[in-house]
PDB file of N, CA and C in Angstrom:
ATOM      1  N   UNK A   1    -135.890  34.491-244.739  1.00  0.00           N
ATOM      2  CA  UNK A   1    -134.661  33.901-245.200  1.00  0.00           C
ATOM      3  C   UNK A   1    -134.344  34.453-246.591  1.00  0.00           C
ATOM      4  N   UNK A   2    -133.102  34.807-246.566  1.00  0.00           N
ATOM      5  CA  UNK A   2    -132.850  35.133-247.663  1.00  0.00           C
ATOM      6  C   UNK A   2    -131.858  34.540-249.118  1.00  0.00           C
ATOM      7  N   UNK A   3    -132.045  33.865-249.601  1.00  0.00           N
ATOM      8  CA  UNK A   3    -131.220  32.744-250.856  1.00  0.00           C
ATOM      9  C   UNK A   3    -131.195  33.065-252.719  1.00  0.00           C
ATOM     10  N   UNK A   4    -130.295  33.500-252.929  1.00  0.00           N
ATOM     11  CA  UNK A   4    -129.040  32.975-252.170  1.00  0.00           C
ATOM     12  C   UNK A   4    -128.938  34.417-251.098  1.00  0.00           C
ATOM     13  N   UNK A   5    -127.551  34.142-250.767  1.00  0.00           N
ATOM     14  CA  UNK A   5    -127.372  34.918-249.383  1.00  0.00           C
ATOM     15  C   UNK A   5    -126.371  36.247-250.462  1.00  0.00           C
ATOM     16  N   UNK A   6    -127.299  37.337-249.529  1.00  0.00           N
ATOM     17  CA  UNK A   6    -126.938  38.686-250.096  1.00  0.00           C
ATOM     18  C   UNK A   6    -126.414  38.852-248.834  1.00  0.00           C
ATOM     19  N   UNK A   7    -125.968  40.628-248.578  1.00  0.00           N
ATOM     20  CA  UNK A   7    -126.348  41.705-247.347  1.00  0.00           C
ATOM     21  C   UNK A   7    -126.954  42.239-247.613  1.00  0.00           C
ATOM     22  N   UNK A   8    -128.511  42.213-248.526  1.00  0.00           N
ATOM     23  CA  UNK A   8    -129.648  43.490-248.021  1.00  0.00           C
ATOM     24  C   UNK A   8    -130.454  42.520-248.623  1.00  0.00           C
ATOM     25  N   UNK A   9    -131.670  42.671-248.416  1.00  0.00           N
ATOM     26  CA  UNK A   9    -132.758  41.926-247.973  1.00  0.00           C
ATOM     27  C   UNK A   9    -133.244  42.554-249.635  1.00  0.00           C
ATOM     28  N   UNK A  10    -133.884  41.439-250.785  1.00  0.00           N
ATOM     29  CA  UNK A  10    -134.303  41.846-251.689  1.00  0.00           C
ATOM     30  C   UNK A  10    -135.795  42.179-251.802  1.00  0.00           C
ATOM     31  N   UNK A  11    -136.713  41.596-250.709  1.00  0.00           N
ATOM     32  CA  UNK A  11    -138.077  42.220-250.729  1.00  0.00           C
ATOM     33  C   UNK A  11    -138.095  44.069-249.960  1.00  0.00           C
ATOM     34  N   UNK A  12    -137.031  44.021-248.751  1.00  0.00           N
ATOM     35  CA  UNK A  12    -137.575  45.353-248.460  1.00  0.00           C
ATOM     36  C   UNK A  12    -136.156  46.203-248.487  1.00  0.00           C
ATOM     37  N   UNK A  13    -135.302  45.483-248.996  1.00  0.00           N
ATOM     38  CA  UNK A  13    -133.675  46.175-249.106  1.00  0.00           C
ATOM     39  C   UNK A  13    -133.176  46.614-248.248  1.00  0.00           C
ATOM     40  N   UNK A  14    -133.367  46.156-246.837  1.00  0.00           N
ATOM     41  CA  UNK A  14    -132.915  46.818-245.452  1.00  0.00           C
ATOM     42  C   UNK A  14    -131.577  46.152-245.547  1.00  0.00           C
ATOM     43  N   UNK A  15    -130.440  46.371-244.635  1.00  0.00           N
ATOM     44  CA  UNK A  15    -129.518  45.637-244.866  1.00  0.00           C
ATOM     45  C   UNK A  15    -129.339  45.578-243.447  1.00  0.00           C
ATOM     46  N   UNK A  16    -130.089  45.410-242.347  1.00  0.00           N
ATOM     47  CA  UNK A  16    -130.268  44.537-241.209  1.00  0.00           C
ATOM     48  C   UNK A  16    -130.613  43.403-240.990  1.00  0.00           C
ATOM     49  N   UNK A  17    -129.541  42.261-241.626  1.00  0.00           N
ATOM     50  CA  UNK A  17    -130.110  41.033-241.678  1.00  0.00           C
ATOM     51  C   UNK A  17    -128.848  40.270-241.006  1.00  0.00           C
ATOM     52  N   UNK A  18    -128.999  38.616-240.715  1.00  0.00           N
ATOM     53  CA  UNK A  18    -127.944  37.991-240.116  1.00  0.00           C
ATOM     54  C   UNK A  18    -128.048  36.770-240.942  1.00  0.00           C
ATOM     55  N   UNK A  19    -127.097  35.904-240.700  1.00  0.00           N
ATOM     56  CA  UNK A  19    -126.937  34.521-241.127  1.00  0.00           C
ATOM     57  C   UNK A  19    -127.700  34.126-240.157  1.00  0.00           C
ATOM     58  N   UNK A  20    -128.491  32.549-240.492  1.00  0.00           N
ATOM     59  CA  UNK A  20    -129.125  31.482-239.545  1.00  0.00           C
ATOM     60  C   UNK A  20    -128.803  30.372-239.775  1.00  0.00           C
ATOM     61  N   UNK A  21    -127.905  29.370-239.407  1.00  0.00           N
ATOM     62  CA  UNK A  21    -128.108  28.032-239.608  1.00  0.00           C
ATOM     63  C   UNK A  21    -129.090  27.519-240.198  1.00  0.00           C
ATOM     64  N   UNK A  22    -129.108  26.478-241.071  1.00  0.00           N
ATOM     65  CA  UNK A  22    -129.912  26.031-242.046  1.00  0.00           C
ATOM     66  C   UNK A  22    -129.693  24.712-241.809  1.00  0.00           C
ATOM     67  N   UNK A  23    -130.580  23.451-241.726  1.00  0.00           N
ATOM     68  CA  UNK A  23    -130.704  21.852-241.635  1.00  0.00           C
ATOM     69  C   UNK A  23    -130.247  21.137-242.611  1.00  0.00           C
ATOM     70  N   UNK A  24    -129.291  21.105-242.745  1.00  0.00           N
ATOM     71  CA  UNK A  24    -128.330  19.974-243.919  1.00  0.00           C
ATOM     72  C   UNK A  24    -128.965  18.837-244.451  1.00  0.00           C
ATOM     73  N   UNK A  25    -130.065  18.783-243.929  1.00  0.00           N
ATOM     74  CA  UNK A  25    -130.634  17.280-244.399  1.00  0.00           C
ATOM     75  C   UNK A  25    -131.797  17.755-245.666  1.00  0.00           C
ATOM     76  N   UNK A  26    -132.235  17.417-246.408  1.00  0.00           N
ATOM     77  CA  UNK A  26    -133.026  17.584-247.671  1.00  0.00           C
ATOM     78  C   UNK A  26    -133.729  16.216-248.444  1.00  0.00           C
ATOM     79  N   UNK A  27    -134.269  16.760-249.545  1.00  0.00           N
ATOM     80  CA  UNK A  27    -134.742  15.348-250.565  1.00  0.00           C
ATOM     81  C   UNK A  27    -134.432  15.565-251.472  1.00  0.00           C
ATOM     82  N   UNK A  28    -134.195  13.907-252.040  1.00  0.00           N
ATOM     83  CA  UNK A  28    -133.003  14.790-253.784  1.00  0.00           C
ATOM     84  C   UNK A  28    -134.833  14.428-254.789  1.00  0.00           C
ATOM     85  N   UNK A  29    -134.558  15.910-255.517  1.00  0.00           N
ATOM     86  CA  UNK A  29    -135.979  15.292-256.204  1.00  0.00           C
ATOM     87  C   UNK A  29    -135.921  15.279-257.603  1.00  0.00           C
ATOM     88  N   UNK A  30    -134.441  15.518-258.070  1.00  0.00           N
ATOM     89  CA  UNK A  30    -134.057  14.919-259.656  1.00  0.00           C
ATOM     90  C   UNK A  30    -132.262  14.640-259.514  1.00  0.00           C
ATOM     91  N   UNK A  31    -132.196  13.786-260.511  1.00  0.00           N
ATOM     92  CA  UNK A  31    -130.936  13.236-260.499  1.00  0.00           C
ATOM     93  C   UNK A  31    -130.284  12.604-261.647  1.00  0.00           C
ATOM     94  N   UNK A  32    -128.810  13.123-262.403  1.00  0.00           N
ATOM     95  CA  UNK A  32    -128.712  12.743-263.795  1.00  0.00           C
ATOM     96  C   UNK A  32    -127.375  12.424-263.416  1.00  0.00           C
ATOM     97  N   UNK A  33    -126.502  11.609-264.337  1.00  0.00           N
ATOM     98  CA  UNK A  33    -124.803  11.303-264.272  1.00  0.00           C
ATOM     99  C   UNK A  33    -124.735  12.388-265.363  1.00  0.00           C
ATOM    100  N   UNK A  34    -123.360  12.797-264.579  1.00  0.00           N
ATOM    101  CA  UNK A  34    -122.992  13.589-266.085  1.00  0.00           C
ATOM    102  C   UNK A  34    -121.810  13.378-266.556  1.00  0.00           C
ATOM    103  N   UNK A  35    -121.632  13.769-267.716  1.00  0.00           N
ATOM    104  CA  UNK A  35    -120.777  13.035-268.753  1.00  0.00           C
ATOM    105  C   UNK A  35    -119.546  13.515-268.726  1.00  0.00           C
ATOM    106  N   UNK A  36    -119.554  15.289-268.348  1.00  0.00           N
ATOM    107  CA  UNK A  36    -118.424  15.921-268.560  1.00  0.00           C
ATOM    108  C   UNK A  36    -116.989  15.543-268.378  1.00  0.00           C
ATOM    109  N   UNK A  37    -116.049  15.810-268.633  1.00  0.00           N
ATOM    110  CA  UNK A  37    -114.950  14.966-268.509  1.00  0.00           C
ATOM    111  C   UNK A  37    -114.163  15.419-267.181  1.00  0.00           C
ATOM    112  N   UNK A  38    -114.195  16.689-266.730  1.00  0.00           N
ATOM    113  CA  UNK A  38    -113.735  17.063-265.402  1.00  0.00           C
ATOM    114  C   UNK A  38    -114.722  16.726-263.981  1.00  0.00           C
ATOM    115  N   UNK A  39    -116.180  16.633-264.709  1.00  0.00           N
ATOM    116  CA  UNK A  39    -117.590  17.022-263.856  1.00  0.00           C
ATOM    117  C   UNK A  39    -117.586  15.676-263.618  1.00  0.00           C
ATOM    118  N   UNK A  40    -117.522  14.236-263.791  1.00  0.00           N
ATOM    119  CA  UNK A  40    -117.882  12.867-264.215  1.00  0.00           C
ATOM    120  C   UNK A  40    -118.888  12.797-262.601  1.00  0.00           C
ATOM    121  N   UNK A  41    -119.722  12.005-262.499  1.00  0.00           N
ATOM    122  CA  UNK A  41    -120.212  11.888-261.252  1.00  0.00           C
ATOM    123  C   UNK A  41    -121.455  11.870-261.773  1.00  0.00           C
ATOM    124  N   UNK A  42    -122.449  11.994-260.651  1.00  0.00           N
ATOM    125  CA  UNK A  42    -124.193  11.873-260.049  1.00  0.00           C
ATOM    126  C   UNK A  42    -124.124  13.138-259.859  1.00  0.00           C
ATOM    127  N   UNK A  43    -124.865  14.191-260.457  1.00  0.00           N
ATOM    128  CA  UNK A  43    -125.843  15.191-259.733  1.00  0.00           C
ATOM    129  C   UNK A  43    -126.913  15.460-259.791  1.00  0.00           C
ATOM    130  N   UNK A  44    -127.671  16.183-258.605  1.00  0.00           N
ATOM    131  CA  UNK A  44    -129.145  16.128-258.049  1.00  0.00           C
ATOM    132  C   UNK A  44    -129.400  17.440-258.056  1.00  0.00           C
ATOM    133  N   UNK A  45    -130.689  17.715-257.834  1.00  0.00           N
ATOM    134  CA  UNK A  45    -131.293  18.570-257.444  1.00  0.00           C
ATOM    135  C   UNK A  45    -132.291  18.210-256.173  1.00  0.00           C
ATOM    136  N   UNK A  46    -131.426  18.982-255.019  1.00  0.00           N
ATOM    137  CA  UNK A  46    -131.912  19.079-253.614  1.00  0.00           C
ATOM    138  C   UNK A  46    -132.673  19.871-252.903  1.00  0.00           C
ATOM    139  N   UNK A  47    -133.720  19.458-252.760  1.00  0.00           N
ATOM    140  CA  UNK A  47    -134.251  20.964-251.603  1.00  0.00           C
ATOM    141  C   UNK A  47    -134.451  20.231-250.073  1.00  0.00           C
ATOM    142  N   UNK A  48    -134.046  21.363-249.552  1.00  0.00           N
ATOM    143  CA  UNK A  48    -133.353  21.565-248.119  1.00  0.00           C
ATOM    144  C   UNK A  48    -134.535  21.428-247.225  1.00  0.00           C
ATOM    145  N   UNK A  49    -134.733  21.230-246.013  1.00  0.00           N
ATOM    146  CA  UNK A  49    -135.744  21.373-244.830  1.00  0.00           C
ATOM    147  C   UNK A  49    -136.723  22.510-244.956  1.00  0.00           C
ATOM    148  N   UNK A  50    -136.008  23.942-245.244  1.00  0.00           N
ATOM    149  CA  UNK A  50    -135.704  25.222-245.379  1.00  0.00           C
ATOM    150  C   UNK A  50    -136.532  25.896-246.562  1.00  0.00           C
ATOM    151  N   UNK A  51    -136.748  24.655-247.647  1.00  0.00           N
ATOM    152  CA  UNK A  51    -137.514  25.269-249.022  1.00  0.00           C
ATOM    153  C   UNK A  51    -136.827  26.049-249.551  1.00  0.00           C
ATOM    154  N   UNK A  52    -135.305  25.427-249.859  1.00  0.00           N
ATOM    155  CA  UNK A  52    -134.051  25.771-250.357  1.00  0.00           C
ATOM    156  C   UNK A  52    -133.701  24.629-251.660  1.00  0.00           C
ATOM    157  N   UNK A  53    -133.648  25.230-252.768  1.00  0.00           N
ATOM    158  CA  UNK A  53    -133.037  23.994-253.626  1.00  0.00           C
ATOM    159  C   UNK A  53    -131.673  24.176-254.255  1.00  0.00           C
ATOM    160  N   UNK A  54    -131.158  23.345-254.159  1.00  0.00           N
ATOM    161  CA  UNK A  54    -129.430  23.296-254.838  1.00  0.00           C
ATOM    162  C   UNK A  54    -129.309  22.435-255.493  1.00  0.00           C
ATOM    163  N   UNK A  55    -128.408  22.792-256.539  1.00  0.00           N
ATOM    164  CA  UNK A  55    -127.598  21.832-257.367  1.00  0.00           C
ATOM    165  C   UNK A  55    -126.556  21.076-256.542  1.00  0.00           C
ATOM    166  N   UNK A  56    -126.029  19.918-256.788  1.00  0.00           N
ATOM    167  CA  UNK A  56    -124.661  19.508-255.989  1.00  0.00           C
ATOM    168  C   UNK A  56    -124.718  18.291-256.368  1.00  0.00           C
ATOM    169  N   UNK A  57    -123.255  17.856-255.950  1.00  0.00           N
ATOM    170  CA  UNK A  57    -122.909  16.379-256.672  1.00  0.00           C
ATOM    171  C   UNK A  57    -123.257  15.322-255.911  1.00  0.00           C
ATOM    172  N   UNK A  58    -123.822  14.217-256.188  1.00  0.00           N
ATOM    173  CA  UNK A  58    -124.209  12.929-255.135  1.00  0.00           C
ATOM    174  C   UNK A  58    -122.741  11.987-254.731  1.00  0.00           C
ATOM    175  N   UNK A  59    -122.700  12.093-253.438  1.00  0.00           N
ATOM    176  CA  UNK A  59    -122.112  11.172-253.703  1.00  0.00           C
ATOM    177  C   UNK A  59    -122.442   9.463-253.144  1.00  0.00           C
ATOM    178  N   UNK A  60    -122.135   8.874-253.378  1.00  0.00           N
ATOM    179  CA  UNK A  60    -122.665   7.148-253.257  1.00  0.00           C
ATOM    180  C   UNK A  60    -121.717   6.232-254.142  1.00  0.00           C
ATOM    181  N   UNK A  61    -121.726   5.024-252.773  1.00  0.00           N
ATOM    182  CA  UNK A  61    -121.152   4.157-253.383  1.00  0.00           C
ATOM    183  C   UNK A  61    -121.962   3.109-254.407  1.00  0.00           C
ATOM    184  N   UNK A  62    -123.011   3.335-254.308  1.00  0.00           N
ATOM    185  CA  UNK A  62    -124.121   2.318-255.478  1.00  0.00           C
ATOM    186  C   UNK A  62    -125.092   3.396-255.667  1.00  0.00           C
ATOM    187  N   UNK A  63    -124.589   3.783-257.195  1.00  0.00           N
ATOM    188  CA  UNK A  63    -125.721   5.176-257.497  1.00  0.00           C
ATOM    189  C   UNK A  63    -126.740   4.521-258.074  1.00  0.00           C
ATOM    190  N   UNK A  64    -126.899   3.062-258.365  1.00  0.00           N
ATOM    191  CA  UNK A  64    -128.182   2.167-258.390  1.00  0.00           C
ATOM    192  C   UNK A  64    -129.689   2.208-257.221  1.00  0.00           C
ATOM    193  N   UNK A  65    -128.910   2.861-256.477  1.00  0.00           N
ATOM    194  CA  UNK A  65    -129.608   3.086-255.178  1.00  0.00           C
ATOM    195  C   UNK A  65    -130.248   4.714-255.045  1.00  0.00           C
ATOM    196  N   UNK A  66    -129.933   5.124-255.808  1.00  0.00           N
ATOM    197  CA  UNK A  66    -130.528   6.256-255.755  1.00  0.00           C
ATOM    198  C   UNK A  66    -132.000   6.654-256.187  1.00  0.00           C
ATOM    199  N   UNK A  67    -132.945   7.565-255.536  1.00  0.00           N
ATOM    200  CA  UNK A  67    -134.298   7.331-256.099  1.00  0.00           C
ATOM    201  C   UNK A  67    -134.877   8.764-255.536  1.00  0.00           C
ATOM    202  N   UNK A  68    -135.869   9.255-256.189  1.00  0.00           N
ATOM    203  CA  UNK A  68    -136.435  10.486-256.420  1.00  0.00           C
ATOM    204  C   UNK A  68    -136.980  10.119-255.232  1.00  0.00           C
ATOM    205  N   UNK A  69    -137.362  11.329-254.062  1.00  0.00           N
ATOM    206  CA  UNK A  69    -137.676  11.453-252.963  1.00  0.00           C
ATOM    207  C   UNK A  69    -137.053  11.102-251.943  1.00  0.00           C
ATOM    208  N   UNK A  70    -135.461  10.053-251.666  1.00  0.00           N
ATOM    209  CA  UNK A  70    -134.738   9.781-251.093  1.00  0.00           C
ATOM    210  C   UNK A  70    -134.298  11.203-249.967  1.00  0.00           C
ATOM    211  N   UNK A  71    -134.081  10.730-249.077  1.00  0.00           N
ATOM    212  CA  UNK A  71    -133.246  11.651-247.610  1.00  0.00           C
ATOM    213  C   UNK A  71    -131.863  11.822-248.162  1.00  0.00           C
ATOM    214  N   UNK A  72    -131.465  13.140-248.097  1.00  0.00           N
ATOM    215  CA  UNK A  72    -129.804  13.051-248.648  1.00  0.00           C
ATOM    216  C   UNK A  72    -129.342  14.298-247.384  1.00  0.00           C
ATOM    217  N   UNK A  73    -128.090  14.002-247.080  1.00  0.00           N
ATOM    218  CA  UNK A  73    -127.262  15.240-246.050  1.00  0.00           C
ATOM    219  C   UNK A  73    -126.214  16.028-247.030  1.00  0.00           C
ATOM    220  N   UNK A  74    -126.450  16.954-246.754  1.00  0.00           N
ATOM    221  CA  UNK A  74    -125.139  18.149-247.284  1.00  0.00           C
ATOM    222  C   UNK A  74    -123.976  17.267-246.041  1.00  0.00           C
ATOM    223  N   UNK A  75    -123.069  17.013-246.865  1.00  0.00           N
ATOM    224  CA  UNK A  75    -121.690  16.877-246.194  1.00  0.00           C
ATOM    225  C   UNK A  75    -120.417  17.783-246.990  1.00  0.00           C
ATOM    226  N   UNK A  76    -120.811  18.608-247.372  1.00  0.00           N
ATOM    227  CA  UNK A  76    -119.372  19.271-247.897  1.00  0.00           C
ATOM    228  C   UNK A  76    -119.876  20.918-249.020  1.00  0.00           C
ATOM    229  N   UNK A  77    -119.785  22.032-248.880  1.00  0.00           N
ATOM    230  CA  UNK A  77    -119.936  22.980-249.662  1.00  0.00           C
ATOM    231  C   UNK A  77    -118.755  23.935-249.300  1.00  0.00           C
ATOM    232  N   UNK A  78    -118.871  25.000-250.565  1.00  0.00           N
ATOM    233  CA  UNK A  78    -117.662  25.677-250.489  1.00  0.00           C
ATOM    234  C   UNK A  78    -117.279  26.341-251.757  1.00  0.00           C
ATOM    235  N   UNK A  79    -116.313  27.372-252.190  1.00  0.00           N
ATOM    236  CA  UNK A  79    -116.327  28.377-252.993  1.00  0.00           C
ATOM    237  C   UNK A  79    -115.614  27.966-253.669  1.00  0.00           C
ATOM    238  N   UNK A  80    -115.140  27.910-255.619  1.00  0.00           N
ATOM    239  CA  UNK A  80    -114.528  27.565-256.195  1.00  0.00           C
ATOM    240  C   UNK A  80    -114.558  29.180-257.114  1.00  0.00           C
ATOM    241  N   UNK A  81    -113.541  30.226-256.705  1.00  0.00           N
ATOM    242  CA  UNK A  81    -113.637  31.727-257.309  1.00  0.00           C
ATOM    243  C   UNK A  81    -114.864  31.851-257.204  1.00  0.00           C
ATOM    244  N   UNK A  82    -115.567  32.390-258.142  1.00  0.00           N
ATOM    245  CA  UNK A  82    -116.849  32.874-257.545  1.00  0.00           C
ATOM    246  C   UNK A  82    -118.393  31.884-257.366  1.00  0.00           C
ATOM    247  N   UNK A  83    -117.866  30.824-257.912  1.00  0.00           N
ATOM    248  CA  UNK A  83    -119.215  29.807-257.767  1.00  0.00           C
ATOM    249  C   UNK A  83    -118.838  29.157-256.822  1.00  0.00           C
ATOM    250  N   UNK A  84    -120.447  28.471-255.985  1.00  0.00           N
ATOM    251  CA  UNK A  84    -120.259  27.779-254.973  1.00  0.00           C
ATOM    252  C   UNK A  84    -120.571  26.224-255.323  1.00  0.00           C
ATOM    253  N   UNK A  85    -120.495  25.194-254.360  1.00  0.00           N
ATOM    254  CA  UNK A  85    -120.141  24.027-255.120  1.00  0.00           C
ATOM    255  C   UNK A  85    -121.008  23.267-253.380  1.00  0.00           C
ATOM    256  N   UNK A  86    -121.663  22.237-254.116  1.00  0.00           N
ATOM    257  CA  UNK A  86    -122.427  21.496-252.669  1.00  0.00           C
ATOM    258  C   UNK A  86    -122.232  19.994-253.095  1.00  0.00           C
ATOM    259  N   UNK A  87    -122.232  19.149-252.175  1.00  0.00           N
ATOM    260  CA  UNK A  87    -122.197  17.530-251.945  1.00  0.00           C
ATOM    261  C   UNK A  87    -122.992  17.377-251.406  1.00  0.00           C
ATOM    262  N   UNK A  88    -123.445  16.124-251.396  1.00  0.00           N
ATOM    263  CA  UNK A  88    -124.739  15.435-250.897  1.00  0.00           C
ATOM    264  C   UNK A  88    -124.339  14.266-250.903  1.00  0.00           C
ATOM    265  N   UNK A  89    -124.961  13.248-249.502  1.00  0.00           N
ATOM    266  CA  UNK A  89    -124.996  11.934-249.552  1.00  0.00           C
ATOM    267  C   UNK A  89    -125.888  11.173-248.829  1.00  0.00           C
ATOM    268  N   UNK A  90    -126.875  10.443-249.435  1.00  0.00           N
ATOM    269  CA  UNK A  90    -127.850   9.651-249.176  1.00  0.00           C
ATOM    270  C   UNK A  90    -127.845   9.349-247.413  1.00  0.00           C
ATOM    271  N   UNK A  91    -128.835   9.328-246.757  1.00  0.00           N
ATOM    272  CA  UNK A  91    -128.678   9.337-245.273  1.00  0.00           C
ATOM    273  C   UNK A  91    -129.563   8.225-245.125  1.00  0.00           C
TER     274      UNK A  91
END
């Protein structure tokens, strides 16, 4: 697997590689509010089924409820110009 996602493979640089579906479900294993004034929200740090970790925003309706090692689902990612942007919500 290759992450983030190139077209050539950075251990042997072949560029015979494909996309694979990846398991949306993960564990959030840090988590801060942030202050910013556009950013306002919960974000975590997630790693994936996959031994994939992402940044992305939590979302929840009682972020009182939130807790290190919790089950969280990717429900929403996607490109903002050149950065990518992920959601998460407690499952």
């Amino acid at each position: 697997m290759i992450w983030p996602p190139s077209n050539i493979c950075s251990k042997c640089l072949s560029d015979r590689i494909e996309w694979v579906e990846v398991d949306s479900n993960g564990k959030l294993l840090e988590f801060s509010e942030s202050l910013i004034a556009s950013k306002l929200g919960m974000f975590g740090v997630v790693e994936l089924n996959e031994n994939i970790r992402l940044l992305g925003k939590i979302i929840c309706d009682n972020y009182g409820e939130l807790k290190k090692g919790m089950m969280v689902k990717m429900v929403k990612c996607g490109m903002e110009g050149d950065d990518a942007y992920y959601e998460f919500q407690p499952i």
